[in-house]
PDB file of N, CA and C in Angstrom:
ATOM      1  N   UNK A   1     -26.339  42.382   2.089  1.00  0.00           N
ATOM      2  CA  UNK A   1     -25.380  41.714   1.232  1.00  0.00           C
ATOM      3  C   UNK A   1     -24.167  41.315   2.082  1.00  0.00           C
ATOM      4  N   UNK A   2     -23.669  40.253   2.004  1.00  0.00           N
ATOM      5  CA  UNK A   2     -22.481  39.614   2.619  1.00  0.00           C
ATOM      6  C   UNK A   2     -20.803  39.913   1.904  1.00  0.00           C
ATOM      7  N   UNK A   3     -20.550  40.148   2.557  1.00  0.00           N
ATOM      8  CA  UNK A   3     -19.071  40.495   2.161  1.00  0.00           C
ATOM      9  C   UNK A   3     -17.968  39.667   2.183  1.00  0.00           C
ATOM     10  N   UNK A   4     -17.852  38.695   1.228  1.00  0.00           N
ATOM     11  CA  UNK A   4     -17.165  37.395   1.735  1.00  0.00           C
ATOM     12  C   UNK A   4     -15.405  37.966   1.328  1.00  0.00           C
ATOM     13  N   UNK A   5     -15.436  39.070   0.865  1.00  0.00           N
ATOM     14  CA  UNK A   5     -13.635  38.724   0.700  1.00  0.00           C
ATOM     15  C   UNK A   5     -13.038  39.758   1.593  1.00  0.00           C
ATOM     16  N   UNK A   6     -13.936  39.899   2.727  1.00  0.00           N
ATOM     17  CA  UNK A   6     -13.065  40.306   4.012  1.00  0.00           C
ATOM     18  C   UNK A   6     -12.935  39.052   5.037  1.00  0.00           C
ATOM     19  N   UNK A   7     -13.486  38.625   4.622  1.00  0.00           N
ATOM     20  CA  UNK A   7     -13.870  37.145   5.206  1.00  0.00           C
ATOM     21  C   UNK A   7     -12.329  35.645   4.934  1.00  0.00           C
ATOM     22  N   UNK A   8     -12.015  36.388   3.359  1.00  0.00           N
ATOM     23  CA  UNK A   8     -11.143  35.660   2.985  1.00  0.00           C
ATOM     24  C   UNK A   8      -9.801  36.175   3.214  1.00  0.00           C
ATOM     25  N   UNK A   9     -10.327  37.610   3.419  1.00  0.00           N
ATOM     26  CA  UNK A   9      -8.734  37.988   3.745  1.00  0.00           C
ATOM     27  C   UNK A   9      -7.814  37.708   5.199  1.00  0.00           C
ATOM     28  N   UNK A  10      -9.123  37.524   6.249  1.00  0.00           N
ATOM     29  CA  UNK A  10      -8.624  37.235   7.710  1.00  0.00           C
ATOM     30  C   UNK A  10      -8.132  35.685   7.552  1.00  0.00           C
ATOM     31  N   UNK A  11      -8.082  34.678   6.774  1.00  0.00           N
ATOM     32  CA  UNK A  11      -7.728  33.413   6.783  1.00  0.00           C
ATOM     33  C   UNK A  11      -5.859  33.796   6.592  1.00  0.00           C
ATOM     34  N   UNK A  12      -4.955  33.291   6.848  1.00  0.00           N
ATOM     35  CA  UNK A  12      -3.502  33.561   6.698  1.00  0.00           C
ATOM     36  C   UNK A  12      -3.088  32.115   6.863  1.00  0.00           C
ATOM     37  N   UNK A  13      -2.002  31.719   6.117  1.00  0.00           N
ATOM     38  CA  UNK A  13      -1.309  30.306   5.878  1.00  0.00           C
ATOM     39  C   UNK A  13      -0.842  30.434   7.134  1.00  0.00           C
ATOM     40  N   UNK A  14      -1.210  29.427   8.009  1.00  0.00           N
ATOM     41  CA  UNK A  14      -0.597  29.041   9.149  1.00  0.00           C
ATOM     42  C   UNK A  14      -0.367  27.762   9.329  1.00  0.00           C
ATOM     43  N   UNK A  15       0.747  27.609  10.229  1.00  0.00           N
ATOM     44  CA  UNK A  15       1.236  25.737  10.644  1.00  0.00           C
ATOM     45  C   UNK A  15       0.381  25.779  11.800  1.00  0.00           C
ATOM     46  N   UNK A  16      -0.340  24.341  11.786  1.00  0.00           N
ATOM     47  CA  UNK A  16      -1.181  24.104  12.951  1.00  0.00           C
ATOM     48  C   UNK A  16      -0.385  22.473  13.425  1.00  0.00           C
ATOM     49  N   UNK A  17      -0.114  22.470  14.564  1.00  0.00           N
ATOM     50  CA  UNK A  17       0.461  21.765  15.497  1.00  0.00           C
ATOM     51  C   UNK A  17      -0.655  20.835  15.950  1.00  0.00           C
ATOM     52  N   UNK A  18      -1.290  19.650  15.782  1.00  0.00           N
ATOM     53  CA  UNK A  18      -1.991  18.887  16.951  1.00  0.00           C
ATOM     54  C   UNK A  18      -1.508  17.979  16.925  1.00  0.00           C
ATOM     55  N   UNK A  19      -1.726  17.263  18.665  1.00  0.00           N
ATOM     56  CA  UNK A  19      -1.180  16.235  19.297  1.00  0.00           C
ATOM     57  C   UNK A  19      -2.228  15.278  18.900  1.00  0.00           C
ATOM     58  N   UNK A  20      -2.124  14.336  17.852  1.00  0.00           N
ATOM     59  CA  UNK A  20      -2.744  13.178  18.024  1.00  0.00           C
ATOM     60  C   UNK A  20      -2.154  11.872  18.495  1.00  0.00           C
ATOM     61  N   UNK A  21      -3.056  10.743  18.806  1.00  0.00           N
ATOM     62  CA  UNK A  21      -2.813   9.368  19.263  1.00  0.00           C
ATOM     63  C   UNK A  21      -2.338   8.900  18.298  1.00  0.00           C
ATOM     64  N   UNK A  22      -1.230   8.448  17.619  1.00  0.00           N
ATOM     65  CA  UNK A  22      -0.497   7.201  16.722  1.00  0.00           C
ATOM     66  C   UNK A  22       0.218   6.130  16.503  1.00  0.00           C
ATOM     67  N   UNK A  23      -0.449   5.287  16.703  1.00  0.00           N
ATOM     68  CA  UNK A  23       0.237   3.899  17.073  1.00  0.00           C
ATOM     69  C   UNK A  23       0.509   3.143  16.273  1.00  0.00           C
ATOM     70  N   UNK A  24       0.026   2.953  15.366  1.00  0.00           N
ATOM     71  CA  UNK A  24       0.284   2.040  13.392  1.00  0.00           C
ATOM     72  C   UNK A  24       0.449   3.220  12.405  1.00  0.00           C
ATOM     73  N   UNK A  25       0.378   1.930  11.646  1.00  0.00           N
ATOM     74  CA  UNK A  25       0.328   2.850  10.116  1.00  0.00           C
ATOM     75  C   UNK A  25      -1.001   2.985   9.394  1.00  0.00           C
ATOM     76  N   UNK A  26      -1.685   1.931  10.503  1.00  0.00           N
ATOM     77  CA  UNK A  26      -3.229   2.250   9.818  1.00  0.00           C
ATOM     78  C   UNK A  26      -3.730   3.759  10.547  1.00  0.00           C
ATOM     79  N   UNK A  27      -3.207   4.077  11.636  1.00  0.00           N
ATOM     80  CA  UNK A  27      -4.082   5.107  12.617  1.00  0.00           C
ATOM     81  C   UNK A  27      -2.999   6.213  11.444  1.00  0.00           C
ATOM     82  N   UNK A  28      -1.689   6.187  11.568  1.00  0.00           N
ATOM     83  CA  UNK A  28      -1.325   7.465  10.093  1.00  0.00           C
ATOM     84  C   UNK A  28      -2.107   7.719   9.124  1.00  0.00           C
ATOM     85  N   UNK A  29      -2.599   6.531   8.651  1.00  0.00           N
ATOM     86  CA  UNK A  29      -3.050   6.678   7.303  1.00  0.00           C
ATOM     87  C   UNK A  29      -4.644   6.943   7.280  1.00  0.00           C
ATOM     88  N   UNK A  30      -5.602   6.332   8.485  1.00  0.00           N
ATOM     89  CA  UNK A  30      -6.870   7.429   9.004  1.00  0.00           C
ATOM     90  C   UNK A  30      -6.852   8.558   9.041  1.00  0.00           C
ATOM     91  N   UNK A  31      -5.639   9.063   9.599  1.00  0.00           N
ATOM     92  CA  UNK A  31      -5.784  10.599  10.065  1.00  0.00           C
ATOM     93  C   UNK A  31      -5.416  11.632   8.589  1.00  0.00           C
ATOM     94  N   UNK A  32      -4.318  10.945   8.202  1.00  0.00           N
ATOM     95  CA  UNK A  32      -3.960  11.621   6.698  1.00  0.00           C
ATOM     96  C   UNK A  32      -5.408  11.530   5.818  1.00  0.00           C
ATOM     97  N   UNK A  33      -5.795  10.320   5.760  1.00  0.00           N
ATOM     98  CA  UNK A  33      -7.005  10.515   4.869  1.00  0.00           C
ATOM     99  C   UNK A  33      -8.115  10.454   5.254  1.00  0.00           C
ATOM    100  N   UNK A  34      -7.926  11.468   6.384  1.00  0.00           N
ATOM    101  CA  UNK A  34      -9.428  12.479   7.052  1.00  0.00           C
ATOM    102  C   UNK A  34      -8.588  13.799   6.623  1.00  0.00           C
ATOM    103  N   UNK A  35      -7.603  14.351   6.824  1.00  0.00           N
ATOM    104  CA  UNK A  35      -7.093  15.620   6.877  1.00  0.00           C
ATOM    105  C   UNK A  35      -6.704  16.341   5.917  1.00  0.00           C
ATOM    106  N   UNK A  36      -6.483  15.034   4.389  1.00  0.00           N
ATOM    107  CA  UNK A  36      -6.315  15.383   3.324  1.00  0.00           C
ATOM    108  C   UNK A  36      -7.569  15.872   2.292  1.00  0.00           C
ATOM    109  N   UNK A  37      -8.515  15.303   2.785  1.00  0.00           N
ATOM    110  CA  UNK A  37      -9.876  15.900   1.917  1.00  0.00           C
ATOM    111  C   UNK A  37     -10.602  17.630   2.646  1.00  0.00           C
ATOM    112  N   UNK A  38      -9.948  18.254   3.399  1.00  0.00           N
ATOM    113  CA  UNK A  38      -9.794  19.740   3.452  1.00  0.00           C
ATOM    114  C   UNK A  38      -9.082  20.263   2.635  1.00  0.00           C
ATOM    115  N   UNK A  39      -9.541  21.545   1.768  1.00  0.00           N
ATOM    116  CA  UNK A  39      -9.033  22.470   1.211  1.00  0.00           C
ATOM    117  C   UNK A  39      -8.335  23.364   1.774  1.00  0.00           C
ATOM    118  N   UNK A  40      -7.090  23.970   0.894  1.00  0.00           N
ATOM    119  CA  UNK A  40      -5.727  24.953   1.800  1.00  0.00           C
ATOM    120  C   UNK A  40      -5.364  24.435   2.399  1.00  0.00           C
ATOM    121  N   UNK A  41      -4.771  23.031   2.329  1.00  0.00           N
ATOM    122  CA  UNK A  41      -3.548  22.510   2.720  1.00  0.00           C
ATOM    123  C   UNK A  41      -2.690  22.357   1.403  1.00  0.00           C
ATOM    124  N   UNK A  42      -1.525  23.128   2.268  1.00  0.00           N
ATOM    125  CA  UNK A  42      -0.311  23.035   1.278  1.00  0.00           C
ATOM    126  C   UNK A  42       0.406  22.130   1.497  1.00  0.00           C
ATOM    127  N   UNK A  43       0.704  21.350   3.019  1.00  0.00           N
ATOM    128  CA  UNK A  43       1.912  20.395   3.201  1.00  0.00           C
ATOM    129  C   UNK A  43       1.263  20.126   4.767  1.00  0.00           C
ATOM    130  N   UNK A  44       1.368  18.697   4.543  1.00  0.00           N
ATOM    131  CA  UNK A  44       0.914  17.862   5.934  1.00  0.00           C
ATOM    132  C   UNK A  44       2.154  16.757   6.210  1.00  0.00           C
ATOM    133  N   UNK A  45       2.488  16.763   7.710  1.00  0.00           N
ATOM    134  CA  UNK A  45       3.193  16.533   8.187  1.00  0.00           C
ATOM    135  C   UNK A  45       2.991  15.364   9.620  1.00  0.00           C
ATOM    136  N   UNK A  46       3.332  13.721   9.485  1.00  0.00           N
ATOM    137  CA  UNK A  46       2.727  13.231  10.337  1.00  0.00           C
ATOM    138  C   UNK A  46       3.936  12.723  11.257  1.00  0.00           C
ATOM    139  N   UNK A  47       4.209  12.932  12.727  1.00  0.00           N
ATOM    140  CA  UNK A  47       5.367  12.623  13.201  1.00  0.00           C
ATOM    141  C   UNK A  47       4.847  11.457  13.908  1.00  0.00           C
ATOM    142  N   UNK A  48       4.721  10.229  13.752  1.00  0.00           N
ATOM    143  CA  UNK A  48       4.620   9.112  14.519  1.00  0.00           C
ATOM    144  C   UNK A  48       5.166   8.485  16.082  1.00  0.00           C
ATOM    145  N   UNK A  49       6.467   9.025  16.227  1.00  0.00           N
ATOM    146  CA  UNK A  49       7.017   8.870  17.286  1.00  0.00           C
ATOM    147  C   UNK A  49       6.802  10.630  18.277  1.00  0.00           C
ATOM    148  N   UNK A  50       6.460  11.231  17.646  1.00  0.00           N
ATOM    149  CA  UNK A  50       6.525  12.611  18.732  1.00  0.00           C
ATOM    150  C   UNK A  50       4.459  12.634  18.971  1.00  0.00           C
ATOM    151  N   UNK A  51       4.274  11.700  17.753  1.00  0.00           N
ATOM    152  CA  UNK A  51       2.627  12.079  18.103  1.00  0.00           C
ATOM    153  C   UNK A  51       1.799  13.081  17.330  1.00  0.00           C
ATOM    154  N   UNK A  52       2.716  14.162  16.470  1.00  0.00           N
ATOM    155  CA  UNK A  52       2.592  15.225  15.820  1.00  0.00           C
ATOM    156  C   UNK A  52       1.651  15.242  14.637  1.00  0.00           C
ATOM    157  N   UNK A  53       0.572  16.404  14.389  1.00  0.00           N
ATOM    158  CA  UNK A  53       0.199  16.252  12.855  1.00  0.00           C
ATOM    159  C   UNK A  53       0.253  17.482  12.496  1.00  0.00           C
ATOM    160  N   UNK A  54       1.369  18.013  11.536  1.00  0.00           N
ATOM    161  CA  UNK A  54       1.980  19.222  11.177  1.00  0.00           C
ATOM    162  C   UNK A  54       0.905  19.616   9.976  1.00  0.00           C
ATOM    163  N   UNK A  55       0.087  20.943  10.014  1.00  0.00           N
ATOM    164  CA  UNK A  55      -0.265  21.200   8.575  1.00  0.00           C
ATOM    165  C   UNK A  55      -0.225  22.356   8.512  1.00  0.00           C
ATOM    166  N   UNK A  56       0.462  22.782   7.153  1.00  0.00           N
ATOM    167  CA  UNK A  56       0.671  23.924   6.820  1.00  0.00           C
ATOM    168  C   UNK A  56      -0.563  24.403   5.532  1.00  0.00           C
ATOM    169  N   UNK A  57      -0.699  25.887   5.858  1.00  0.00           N
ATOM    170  CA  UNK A  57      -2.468  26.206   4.572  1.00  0.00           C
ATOM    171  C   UNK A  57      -2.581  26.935   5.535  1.00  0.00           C
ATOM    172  N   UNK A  58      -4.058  27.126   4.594  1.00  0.00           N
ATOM    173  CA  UNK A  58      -5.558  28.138   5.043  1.00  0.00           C
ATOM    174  C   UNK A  58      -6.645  27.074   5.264  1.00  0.00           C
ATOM    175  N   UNK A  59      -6.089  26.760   6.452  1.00  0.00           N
ATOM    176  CA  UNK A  59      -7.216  25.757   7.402  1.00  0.00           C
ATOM    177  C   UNK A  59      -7.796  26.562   8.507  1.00  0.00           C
ATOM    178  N   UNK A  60      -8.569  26.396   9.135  1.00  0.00           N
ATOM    179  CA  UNK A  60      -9.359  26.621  10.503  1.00  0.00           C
ATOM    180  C   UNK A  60      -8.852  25.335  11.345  1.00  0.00           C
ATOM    181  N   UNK A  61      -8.001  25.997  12.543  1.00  0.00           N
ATOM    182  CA  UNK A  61      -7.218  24.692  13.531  1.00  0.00           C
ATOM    183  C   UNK A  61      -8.768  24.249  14.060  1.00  0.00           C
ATOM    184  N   UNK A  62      -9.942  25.049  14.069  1.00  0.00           N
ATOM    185  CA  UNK A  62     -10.926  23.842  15.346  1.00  0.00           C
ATOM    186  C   UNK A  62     -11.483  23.311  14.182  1.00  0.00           C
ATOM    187  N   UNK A  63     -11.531  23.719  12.988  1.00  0.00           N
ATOM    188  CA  UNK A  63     -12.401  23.009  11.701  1.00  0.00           C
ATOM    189  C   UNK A  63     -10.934  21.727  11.362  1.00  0.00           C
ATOM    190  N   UNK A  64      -9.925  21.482  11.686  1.00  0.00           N
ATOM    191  CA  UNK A  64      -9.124  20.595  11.797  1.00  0.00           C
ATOM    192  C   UNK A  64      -8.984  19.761  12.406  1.00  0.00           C
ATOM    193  N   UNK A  65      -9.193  20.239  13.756  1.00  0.00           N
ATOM    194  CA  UNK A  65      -9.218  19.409  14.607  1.00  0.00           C
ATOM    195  C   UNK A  65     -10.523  18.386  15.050  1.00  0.00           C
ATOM    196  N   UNK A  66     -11.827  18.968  14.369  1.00  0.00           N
ATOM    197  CA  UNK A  66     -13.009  18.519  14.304  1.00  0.00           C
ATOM    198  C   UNK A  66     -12.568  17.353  13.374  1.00  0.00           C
ATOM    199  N   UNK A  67     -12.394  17.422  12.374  1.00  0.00           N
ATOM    200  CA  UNK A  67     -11.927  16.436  11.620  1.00  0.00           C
ATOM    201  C   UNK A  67     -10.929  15.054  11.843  1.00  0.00           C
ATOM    202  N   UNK A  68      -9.966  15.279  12.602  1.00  0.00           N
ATOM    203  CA  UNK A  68      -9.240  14.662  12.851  1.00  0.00           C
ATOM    204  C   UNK A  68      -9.949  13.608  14.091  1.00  0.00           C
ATOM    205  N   UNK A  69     -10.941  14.140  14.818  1.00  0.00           N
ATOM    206  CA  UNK A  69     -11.989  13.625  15.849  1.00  0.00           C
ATOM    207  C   UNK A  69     -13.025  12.626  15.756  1.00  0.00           C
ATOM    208  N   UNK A  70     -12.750  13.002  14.214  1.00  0.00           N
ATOM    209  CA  UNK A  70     -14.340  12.386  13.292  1.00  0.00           C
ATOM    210  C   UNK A  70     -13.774  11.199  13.067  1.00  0.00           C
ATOM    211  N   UNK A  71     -12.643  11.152  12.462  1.00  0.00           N
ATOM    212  CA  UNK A  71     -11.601  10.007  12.017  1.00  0.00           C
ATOM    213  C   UNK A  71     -11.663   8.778  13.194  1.00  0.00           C
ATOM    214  N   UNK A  72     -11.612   9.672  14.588  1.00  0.00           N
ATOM    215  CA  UNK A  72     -11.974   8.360  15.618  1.00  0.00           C
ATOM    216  C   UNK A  72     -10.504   8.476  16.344  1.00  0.00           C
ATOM    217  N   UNK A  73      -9.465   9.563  16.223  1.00  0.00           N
ATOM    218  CA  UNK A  73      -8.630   9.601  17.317  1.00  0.00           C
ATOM    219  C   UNK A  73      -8.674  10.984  18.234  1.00  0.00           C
ATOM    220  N   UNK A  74      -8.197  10.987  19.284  1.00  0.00           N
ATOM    221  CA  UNK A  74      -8.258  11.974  20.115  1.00  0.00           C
ATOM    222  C   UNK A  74      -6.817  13.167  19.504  1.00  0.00           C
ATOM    223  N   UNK A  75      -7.426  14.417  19.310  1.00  0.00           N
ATOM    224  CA  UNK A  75      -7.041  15.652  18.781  1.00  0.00           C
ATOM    225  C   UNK A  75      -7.061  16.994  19.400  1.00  0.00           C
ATOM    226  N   UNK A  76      -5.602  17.241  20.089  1.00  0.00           N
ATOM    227  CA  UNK A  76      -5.471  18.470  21.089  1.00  0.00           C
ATOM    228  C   UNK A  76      -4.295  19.729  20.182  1.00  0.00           C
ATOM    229  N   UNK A  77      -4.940  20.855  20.347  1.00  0.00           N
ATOM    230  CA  UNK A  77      -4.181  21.872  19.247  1.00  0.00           C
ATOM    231  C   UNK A  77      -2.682  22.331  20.017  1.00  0.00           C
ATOM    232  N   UNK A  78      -1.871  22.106  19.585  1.00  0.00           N
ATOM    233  CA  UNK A  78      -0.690  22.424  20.151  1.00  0.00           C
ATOM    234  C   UNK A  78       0.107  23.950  20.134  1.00  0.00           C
ATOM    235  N   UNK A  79      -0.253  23.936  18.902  1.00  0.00           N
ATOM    236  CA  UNK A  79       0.170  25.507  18.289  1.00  0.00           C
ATOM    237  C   UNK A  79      -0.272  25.713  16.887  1.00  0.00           C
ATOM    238  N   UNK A  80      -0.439  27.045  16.846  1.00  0.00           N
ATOM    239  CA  UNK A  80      -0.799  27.556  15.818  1.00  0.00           C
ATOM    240  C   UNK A  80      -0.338  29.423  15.346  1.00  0.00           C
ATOM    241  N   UNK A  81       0.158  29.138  14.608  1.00  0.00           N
ATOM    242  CA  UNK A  81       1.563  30.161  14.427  1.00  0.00           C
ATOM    243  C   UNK A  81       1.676  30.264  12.711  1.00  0.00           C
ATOM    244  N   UNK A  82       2.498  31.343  11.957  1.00  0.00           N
ATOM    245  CA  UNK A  82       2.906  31.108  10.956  1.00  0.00           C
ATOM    246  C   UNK A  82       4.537  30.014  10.523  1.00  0.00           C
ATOM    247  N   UNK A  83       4.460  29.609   9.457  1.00  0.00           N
ATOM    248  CA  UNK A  83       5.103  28.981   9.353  1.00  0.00           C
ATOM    249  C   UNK A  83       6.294  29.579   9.181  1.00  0.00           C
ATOM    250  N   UNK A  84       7.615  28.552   9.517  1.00  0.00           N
ATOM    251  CA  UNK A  84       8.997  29.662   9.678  1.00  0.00           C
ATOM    252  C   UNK A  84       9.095  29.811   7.996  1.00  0.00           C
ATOM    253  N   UNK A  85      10.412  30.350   7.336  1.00  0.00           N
ATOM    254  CA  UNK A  85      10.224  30.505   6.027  1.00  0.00           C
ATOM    255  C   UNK A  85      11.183  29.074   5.770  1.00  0.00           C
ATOM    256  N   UNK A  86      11.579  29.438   4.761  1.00  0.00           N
ATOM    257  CA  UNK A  86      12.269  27.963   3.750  1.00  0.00           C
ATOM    258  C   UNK A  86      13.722  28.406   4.362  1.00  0.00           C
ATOM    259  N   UNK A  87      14.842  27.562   4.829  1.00  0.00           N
ATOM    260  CA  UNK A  87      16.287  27.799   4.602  1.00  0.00           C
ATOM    261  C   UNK A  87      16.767  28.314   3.727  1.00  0.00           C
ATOM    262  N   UNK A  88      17.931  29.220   3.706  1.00  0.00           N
ATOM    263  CA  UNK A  88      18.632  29.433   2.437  1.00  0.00           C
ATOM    264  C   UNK A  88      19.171  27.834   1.888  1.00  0.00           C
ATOM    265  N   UNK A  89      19.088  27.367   1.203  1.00  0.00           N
ATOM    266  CA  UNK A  89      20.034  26.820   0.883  1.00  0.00           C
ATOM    267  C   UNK A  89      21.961  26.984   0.873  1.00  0.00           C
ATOM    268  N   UNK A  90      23.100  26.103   1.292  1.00  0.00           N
ATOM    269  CA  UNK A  90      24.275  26.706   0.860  1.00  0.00           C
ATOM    270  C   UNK A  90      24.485  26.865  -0.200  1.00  0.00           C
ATOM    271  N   UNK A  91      25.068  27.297  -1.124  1.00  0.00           N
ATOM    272  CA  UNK A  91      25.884  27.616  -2.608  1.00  0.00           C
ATOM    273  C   UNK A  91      26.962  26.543  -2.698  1.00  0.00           C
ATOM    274  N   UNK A  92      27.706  26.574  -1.982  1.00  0.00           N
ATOM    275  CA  UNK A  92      29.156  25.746  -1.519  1.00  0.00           C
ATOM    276  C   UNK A  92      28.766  24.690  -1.917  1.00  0.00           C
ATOM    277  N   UNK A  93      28.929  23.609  -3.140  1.00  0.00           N
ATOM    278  CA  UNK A  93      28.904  22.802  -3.806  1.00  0.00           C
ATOM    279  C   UNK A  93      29.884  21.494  -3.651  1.00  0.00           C
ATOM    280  N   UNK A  94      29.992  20.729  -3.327  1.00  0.00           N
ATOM    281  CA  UNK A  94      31.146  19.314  -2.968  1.00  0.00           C
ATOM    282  C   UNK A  94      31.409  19.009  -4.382  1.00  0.00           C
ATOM    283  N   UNK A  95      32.331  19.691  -4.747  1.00  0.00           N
ATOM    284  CA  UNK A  95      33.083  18.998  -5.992  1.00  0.00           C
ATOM    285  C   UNK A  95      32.686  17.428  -6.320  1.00  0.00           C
ATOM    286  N   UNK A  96      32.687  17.269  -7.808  1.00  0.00           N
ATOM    287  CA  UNK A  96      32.708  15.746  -8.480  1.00  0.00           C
ATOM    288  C   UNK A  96      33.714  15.210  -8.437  1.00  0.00           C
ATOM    289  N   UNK A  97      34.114  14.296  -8.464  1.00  0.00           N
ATOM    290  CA  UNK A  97      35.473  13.729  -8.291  1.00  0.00           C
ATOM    291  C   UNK A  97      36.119  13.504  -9.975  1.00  0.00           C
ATOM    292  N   UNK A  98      37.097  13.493 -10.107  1.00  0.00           N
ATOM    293  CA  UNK A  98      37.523  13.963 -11.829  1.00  0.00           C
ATOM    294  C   UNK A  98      36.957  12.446 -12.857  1.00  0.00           C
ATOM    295  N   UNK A  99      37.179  11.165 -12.067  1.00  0.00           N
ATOM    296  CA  UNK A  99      36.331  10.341 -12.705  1.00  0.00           C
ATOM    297  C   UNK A  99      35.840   9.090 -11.866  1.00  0.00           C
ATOM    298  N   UNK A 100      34.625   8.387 -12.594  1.00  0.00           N
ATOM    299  CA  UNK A 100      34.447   7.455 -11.738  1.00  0.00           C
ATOM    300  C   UNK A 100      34.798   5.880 -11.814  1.00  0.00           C
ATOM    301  N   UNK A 101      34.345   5.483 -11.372  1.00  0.00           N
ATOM    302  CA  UNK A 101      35.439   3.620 -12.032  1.00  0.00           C
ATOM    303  C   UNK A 101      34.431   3.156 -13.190  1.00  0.00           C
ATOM    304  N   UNK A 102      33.325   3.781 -13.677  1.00  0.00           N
ATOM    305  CA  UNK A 102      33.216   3.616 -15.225  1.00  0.00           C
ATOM    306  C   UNK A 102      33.696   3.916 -16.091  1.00  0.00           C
ATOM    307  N   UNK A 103      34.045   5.354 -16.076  1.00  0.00           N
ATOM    308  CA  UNK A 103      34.900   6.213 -16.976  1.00  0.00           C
ATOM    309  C   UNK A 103      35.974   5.499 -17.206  1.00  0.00           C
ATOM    310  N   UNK A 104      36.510   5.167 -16.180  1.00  0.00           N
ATOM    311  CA  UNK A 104      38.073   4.516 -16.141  1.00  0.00           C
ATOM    312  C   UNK A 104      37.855   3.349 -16.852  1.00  0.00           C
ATOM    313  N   UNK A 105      36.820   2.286 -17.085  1.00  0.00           N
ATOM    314  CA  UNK A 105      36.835   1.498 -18.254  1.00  0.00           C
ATOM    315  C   UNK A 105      36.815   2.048 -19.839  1.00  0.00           C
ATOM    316  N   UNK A 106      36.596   3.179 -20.070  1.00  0.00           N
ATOM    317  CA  UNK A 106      36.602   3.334 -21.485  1.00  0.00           C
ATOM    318  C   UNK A 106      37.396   3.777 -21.396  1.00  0.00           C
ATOM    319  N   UNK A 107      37.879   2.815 -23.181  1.00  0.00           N
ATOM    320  CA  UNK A 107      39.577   3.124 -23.790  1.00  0.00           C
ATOM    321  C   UNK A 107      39.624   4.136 -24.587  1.00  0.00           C
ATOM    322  N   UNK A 108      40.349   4.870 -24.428  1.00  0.00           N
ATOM    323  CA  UNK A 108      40.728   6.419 -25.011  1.00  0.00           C
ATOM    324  C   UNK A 108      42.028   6.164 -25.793  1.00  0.00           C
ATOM    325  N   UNK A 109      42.285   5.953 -26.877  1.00  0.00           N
ATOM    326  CA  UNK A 109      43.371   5.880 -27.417  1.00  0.00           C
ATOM    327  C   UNK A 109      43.618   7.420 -28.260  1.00  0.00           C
ATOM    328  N   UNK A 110      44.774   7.634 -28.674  1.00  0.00           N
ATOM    329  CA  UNK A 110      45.043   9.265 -29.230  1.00  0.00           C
ATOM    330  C   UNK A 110      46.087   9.104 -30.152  1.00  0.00           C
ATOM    331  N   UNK A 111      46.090   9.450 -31.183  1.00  0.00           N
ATOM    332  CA  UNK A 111      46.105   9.353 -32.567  1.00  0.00           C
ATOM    333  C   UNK A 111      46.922  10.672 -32.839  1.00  0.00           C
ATOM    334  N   UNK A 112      48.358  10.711 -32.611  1.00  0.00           N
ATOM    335  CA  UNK A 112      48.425  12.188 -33.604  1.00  0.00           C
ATOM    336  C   UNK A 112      48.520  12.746 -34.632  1.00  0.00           C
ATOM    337  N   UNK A 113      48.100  14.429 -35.305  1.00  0.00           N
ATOM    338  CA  UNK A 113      47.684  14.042 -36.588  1.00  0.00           C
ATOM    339  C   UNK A 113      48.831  14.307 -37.261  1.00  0.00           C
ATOM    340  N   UNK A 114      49.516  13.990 -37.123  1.00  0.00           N
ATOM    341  CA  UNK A 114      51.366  14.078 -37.970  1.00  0.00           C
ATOM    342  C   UNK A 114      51.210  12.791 -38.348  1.00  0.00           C
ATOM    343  N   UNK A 115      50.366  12.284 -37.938  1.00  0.00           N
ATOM    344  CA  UNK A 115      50.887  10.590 -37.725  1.00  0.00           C
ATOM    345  C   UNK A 115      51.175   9.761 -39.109  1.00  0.00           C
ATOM    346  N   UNK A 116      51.043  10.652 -40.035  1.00  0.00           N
ATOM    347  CA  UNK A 116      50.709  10.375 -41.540  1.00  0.00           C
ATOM    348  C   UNK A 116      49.190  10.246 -42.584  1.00  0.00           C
ATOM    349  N   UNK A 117      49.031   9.514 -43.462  1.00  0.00           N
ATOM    350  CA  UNK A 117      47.997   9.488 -44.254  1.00  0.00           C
ATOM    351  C   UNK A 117      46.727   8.439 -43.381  1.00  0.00           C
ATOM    352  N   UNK A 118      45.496   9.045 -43.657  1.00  0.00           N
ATOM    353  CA  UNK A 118      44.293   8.221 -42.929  1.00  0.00           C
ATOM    354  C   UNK A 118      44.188   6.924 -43.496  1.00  0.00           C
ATOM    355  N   UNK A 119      44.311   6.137 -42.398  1.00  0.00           N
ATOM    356  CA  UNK A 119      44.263   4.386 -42.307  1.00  0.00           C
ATOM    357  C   UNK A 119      42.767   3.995 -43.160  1.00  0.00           C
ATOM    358  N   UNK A 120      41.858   4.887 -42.870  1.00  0.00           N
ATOM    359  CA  UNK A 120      40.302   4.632 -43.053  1.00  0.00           C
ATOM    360  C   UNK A 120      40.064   4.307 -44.549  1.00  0.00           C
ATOM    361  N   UNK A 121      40.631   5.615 -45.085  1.00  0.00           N
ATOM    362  CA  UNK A 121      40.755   5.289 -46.357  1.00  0.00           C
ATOM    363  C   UNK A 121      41.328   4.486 -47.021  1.00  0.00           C
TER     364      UNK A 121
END
């Protein structure tokens, strides 16, 4: 009997780094849609000018890189590592400014109520 969920447990979300060839937007858009029909990708990442194809998941980098080969460009593994975590975000918020030049078109007139008996009526 085969034991497949020790099998599943050695897989770990990792960023896999390969150097591919990218010269258009057609060779981006080959490689994305060779790399996107693998399962356990969470977030793919294509850097055009550095050459980069960032993917983060539960991929196999040579079952990735096979793929990316198939597509018809040349595919070298750069790194393969866990991914760093998310930034904190700051808290520190840039104030709204009190109004904007729409606001400042609507007329606000003010009425006080001493002012005597209601006009409406």
């Amino acid at each position: 009997m085969i034991n497949f969920s020790t099998k599943l447990n050695k897989i770990k979300r990792e960023k896999i780094v390969l150097k591919v060839n990218i010269h258009c937007q057609k060779c981006k858009r080959d490689v994305l849609k060779a790399v996107t029909k693998l399962t356990g990708i969470n977030q793919v990442t294509v850097d055009g000018e550095k050459g980069t194809l960032t993917v983060v998941g539960d991929v196999d980098p040579v079952l990735l890189t096979e793929t990316v080969r198939k597509s018809g460009k040349v595919a070298e593994i750069m790194s393969v590592g866990p991914p760093k975590p998310p930034e904190p975000k700051s808290l520190v918020k840039k104030p709204l400014p009190p109004w904007c030049y729409d606001c400042q078109l609507v007329p606000v007139s003010y009425v006080p109520y001493d002012s005597g008996p209601c006009s409406i009526l």
